[in-house]
C-alpha atoms as a PDB file:
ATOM      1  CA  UNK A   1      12.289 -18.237  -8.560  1.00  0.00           C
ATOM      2  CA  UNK A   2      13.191 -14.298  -8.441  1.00  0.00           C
ATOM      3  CA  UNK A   3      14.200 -14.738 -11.654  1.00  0.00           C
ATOM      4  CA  UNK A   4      11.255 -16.026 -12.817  1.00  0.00           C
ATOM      5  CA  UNK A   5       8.519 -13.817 -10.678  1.00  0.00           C
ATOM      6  CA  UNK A   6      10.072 -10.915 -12.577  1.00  0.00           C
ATOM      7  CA  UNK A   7       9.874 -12.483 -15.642  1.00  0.00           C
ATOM      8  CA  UNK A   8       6.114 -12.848 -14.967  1.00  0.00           C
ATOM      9  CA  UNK A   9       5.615  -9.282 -13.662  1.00  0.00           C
ATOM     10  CA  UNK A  10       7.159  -7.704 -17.292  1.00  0.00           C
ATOM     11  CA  UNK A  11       4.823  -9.812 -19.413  1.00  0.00           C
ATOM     12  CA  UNK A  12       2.016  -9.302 -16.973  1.00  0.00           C
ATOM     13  CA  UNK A  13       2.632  -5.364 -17.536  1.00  0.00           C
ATOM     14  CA  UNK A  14       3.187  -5.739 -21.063  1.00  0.00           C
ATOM     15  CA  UNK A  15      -0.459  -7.270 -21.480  1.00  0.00           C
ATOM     16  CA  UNK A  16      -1.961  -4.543 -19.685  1.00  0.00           C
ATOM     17  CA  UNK A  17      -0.415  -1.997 -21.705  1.00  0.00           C
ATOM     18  CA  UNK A  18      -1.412  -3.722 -24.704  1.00  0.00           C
ATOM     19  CA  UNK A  19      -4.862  -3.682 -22.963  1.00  0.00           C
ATOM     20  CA  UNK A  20      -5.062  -0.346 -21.835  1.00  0.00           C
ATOM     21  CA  UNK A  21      -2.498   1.670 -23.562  1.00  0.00           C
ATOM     22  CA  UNK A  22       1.437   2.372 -22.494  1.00  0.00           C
ATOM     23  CA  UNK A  23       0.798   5.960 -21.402  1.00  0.00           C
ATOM     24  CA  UNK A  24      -1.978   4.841 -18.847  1.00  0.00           C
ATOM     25  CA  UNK A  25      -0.624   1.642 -17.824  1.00  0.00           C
ATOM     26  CA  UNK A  26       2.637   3.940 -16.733  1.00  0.00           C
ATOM     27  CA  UNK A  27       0.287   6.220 -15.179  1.00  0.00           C
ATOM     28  CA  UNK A  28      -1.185   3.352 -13.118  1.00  0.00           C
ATOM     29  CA  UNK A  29       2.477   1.574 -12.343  1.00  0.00           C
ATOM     30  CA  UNK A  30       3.657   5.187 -10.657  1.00  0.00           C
ATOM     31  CA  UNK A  31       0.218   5.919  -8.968  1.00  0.00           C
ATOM     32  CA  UNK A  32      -0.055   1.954  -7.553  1.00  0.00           C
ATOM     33  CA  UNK A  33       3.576   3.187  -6.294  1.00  0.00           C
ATOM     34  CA  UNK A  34       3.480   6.448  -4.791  1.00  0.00           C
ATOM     35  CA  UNK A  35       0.029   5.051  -2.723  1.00  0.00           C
ATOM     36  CA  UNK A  36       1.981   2.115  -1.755  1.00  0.00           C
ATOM     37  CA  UNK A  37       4.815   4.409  -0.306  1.00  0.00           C
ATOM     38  CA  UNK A  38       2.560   6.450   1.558  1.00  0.00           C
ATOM     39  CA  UNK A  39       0.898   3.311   3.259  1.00  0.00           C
ATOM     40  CA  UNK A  40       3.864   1.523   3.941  1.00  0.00           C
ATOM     41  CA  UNK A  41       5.810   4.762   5.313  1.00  0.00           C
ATOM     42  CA  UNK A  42       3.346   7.052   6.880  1.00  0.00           C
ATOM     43  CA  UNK A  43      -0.612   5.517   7.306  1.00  0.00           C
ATOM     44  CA  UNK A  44       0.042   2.234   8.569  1.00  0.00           C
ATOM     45  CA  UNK A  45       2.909   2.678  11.157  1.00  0.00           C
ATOM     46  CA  UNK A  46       0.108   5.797  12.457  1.00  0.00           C
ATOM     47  CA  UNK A  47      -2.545   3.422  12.617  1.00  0.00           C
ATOM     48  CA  UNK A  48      -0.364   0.368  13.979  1.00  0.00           C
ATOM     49  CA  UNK A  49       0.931   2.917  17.001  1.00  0.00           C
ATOM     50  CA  UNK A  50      -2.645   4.110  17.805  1.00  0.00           C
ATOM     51  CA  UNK A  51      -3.898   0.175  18.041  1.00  0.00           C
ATOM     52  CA  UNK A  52      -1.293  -0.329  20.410  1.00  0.00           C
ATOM     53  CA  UNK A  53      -1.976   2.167  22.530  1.00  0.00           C
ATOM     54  CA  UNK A  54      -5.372   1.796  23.156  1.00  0.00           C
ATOM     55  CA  UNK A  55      -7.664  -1.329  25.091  1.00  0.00           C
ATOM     56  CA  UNK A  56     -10.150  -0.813  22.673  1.00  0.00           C
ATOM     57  CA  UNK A  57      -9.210   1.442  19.412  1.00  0.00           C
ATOM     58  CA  UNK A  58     -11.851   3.205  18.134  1.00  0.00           C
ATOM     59  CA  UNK A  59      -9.970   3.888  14.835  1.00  0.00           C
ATOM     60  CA  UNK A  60     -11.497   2.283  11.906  1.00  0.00           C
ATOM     61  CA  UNK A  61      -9.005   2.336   9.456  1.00  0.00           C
ATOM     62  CA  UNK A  62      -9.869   1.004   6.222  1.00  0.00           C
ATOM     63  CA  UNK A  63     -12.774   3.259   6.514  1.00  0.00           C
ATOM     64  CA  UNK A  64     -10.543   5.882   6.701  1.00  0.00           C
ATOM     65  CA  UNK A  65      -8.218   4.589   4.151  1.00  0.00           C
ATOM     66  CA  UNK A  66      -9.541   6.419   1.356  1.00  0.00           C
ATOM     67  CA  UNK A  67      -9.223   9.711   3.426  1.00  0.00           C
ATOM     68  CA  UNK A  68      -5.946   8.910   4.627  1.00  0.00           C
ATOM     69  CA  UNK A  69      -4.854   8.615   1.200  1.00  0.00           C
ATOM     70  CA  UNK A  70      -6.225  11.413  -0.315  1.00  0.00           C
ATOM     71  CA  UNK A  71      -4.787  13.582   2.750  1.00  0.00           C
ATOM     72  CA  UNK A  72      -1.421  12.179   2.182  1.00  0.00           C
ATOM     73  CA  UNK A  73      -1.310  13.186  -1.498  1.00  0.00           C
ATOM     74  CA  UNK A  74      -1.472  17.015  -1.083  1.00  0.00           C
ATOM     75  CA  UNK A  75       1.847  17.339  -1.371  1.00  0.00           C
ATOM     76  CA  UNK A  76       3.310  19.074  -3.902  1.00  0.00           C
ATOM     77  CA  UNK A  77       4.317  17.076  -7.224  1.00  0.00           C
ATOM     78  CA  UNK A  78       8.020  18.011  -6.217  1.00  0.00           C
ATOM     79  CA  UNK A  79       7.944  15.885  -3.477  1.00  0.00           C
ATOM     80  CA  UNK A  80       6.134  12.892  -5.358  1.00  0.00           C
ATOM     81  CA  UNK A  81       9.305  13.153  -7.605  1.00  0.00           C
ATOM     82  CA  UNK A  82      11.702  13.023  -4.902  1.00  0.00           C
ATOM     83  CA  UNK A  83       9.767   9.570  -3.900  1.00  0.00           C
ATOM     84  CA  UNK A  84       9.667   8.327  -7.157  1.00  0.00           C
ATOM     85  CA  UNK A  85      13.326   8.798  -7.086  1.00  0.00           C
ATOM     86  CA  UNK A  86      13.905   7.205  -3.919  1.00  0.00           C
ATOM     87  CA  UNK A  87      11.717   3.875  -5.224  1.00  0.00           C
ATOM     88  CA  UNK A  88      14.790   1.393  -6.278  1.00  0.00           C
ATOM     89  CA  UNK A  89      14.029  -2.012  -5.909  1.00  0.00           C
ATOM     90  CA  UNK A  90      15.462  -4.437  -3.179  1.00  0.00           C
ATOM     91  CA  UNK A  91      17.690  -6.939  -4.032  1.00  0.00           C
ATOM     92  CA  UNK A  92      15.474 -10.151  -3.364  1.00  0.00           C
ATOM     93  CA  UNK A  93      12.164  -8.155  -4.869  1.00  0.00           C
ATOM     94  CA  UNK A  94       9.888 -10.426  -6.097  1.00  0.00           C
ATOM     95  CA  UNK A  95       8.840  -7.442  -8.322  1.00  0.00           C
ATOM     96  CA  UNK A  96      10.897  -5.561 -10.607  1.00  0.00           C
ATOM     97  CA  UNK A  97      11.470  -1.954  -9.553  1.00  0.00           C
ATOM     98  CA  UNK A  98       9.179   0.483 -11.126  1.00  0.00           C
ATOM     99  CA  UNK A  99      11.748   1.963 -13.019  1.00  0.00           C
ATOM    100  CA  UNK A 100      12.768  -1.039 -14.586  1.00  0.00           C
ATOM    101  CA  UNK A 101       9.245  -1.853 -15.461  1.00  0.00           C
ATOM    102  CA  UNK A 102       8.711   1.490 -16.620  1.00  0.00           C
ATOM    103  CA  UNK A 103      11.427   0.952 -18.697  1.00  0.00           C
ATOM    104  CA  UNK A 104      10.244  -2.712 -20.331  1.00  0.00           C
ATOM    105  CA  UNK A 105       7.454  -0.428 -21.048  1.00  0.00           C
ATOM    106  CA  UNK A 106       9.456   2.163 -23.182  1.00  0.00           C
ATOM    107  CA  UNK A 107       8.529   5.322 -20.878  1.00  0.00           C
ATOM    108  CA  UNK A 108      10.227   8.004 -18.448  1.00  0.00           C
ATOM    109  CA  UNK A 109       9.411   7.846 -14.698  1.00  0.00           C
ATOM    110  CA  UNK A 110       6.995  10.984 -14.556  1.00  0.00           C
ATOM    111  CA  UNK A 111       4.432  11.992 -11.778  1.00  0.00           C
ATOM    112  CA  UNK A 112       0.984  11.963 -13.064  1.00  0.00           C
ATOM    113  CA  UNK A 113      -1.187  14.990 -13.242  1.00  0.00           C
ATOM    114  CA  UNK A 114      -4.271  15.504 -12.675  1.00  0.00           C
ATOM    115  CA  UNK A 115      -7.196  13.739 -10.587  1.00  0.00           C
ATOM    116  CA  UNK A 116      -8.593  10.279 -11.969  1.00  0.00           C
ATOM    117  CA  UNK A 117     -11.223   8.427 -10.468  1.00  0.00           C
ATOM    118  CA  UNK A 118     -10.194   5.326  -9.211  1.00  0.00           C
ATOM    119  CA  UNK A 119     -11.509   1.807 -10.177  1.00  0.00           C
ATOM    120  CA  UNK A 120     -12.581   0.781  -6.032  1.00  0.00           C
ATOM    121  CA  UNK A 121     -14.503   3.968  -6.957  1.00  0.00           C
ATOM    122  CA  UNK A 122     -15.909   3.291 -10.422  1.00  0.00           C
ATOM    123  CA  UNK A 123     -16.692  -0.136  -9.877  1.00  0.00           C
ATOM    124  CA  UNK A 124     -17.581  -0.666  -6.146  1.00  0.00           C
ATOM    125  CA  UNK A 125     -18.254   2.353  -4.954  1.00  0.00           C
ATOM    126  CA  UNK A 126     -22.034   1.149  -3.391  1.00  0.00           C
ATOM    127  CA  UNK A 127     -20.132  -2.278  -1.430  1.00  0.00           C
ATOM    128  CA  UNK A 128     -17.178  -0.013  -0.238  1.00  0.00           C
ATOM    129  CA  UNK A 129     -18.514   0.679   3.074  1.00  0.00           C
ATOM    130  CA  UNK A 130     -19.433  -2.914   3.751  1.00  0.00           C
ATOM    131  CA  UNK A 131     -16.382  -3.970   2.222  1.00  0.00           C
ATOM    132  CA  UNK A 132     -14.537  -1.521   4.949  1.00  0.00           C
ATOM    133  CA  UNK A 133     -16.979  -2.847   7.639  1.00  0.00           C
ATOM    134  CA  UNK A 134     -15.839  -5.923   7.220  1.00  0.00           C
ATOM    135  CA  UNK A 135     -11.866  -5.238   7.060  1.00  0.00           C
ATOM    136  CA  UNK A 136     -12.368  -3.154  10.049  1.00  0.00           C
ATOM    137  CA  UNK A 137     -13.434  -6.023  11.544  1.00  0.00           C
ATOM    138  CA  UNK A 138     -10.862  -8.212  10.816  1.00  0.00           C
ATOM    139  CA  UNK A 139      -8.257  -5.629  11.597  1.00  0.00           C
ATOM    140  CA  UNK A 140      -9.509  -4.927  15.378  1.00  0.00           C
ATOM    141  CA  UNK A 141      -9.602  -8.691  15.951  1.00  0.00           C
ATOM    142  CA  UNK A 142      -5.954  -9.380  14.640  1.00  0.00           C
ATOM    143  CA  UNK A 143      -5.000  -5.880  16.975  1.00  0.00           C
ATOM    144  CA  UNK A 144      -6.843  -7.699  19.976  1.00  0.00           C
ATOM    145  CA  UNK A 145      -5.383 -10.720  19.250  1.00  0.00           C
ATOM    146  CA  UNK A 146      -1.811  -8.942  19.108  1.00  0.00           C
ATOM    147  CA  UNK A 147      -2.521  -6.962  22.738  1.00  0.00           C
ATOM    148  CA  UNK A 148      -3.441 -10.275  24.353  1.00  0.00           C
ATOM    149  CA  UNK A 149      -0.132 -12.261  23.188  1.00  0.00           C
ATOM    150  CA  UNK A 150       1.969  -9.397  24.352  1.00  0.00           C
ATOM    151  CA  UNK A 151       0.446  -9.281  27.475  1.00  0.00           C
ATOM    152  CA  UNK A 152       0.912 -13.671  27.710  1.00  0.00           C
ATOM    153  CA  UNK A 153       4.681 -12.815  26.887  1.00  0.00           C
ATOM    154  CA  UNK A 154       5.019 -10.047  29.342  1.00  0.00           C
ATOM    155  CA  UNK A 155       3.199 -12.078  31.850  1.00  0.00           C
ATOM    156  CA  UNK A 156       5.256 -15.337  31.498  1.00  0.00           C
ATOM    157  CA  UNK A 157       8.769 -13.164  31.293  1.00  0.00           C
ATOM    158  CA  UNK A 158       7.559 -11.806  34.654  1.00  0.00           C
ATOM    159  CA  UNK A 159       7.207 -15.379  36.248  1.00  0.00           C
ATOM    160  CA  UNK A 160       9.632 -17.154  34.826  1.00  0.00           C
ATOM    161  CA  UNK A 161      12.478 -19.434  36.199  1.00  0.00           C
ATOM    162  CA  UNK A 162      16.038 -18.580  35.480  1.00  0.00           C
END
């Protein structure tokens, strides 16, 4: 099935580049990375630790995704090499690892330059808010939900028989 996922992944890249163009669709593969990176490593973990500190949190983060984002990618294109370097694919990926699929694609692992607008901001830019409204939502119920079966495992380790 790995085998096979990857498969899928190459000829779902080579599409889009036929699509789009190889240059951009490389562009797009490195950008979809570095974000990812930065979510996984640094917003996330932030805004996991802050929901479990608080009762209530008061941190709405997919509203402040976009922010987050953009405040995590001031660093210098140095650094977003160094990253690019460090992103070699796991062992049991599903997806190839972008340098591999850089390379089905024919093109160098390169940071891209300058500022593009982004499609969530092209093409939904008027239902983004709602859109985060409603994520929000979803995200403080799961953190409730998370608080409250913590506290049921604290309570029942507390009480229990040996």
């Amino acid at each position: 099935m790995l085998r096979l996922a990857r498969i899928e992944e190459f000829e779902a890249d080579a599409l889009a580049a036929s699509l789009v163009g190889r240059g951009l669709m490389g562009d797009a593969l490195v950008e979809v990375g570095l974000k990812a990176r930065f979510l996984e490593r640094d917003f996330w973990p932030q805004v996991d630790a802050h929901g479990a500190r608080r009762r209530r949190p008061r941190l709405r983060p997919y509203r402040d995704l976009a922010l987050g984002v953009e405040a995590g990618f001031t660093r210098t294109v140095s650094e977003h090499a160094v990253a690019l370097e460090e992103a070699g694919g796991e062992r049991f990926a599903l997806h190839p690892s972008l340098h591999q699929r850089l390379s089905a694609l024919g093109l160098r692992c390169r940071v891209p330059e300058g500022e593009a607008v982004s499609a969530a901001d092209r093409y939904l830019a008027p239902l983004l808010p709602s859109l985060a409204w409603v994520f929000d939502c979803a995200w403080w119920h799961a953190a409730s939900e998370n608080r409250r079966q913590r506290r049921s495992r604290a309570r029942y380790e507390m009480v229990r028989e040996d």
